[in-house]
Structure formats: C-alpha cells, structure tokens
Protein backbone atom coordinates (compact mmCIF):
# COMPACT_ATOMS: atom_id res chain seq x y z
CA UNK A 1 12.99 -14.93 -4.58
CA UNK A 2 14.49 -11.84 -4.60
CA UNK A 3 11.59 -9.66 -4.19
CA UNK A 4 10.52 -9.04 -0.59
CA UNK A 5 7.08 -8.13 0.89
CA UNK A 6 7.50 -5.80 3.97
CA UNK A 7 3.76 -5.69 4.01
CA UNK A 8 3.69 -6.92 7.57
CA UNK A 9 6.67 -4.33 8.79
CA UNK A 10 4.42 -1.65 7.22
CA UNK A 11 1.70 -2.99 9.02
CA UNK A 12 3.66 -2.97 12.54
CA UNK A 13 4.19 0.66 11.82
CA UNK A 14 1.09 1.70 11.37
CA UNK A 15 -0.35 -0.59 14.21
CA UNK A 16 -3.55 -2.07 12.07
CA UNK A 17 -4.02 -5.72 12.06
CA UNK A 18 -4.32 -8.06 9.40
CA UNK A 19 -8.01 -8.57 9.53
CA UNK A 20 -8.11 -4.73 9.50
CA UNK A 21 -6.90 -4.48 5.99
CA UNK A 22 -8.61 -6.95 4.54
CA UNK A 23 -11.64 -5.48 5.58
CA UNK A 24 -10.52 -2.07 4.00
CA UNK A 25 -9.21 -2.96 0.75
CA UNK A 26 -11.69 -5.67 0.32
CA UNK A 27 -9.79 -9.26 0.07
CA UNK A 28 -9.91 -12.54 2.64
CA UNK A 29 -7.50 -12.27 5.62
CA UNK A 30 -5.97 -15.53 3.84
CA UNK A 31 -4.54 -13.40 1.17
CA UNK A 32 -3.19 -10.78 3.45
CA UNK A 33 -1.67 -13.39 5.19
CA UNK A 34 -0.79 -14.85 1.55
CA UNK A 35 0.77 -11.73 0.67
CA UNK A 36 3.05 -11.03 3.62
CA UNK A 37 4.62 -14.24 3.65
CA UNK A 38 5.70 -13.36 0.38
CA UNK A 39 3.49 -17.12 -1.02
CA UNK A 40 1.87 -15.03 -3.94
CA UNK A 41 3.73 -14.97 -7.51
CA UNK A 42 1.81 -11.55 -8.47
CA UNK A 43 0.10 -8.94 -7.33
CA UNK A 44 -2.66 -6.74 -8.78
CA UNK A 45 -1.95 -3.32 -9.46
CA UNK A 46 -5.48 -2.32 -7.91
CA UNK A 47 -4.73 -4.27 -4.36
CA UNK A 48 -1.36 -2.69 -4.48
CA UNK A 49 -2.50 0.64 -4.84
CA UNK A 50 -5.76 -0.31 -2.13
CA UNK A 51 -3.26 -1.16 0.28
CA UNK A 52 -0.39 1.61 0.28
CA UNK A 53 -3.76 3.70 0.86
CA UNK A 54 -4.88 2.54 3.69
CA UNK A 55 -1.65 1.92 5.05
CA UNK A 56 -0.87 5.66 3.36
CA UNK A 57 2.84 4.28 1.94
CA UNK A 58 4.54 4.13 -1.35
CA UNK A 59 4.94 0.20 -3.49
CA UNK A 60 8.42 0.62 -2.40
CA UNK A 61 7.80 0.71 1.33
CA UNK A 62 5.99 -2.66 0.87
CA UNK A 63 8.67 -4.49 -1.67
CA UNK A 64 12.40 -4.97 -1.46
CA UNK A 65 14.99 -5.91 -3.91
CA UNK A 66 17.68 -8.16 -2.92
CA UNK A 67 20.38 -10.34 -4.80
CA UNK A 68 20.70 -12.74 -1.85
CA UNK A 69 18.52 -15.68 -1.55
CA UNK A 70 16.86 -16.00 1.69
C-alpha cells in the first residue's frame, strides 16, 4: 500500500505507550495496534484528529506517501 502509518514512530517520540492512547482518544488497544501496523483500510477523521492531539502532531507526521511497495 502506499500509504504509511508512522503512528508508532510518533509514538516513540513522544514516549506514551499504546495502551496510553487508547485510553485518551477513547478506542481498544487492538485498534491502536490495528492502526500502526498499517491493517486498517480507513480511518475516521475524528480518531485522526483525537490522536495528533494527544500526541500534539500534524496527519502528516502520522502518514507517508510512497511509490514503492513494501
């Protein structure tokens, strides 16, 4: 696919686990995990916005276009 999720780069950076975020934007750990494995086909426009806040980042720091297949 050549969008990337660098949701669990940004969440390196910013030292908060997982769990953590689920907790604050209010979805299962399973679809955090879901979601930076890159598994999902969409993504809401509300969780997107719910997590560059608490991760206080722009869409773009989370998602990567590439040509390449990986």
């Amino acid at each position: 696919m050549p969008i990337i999720v660098q949701l669990d780069v940004m969440l390196a950076k910013r030292k908060m686990r997982s769990k953590e975020l689920a907790e604050i934007i209010g979805i299962t750990e399973q679809n955090v995990s879901l979601l930076k494995s890159g598994k999902v086909r969409g993504v809401r426009f509300e969780t997107l916005e719910k997590i560059c806040e608490a991760l206080d980042c722009q869409p773009g720091d989370l998602l990567e276009f590439t040509t390449e297949e990986k």
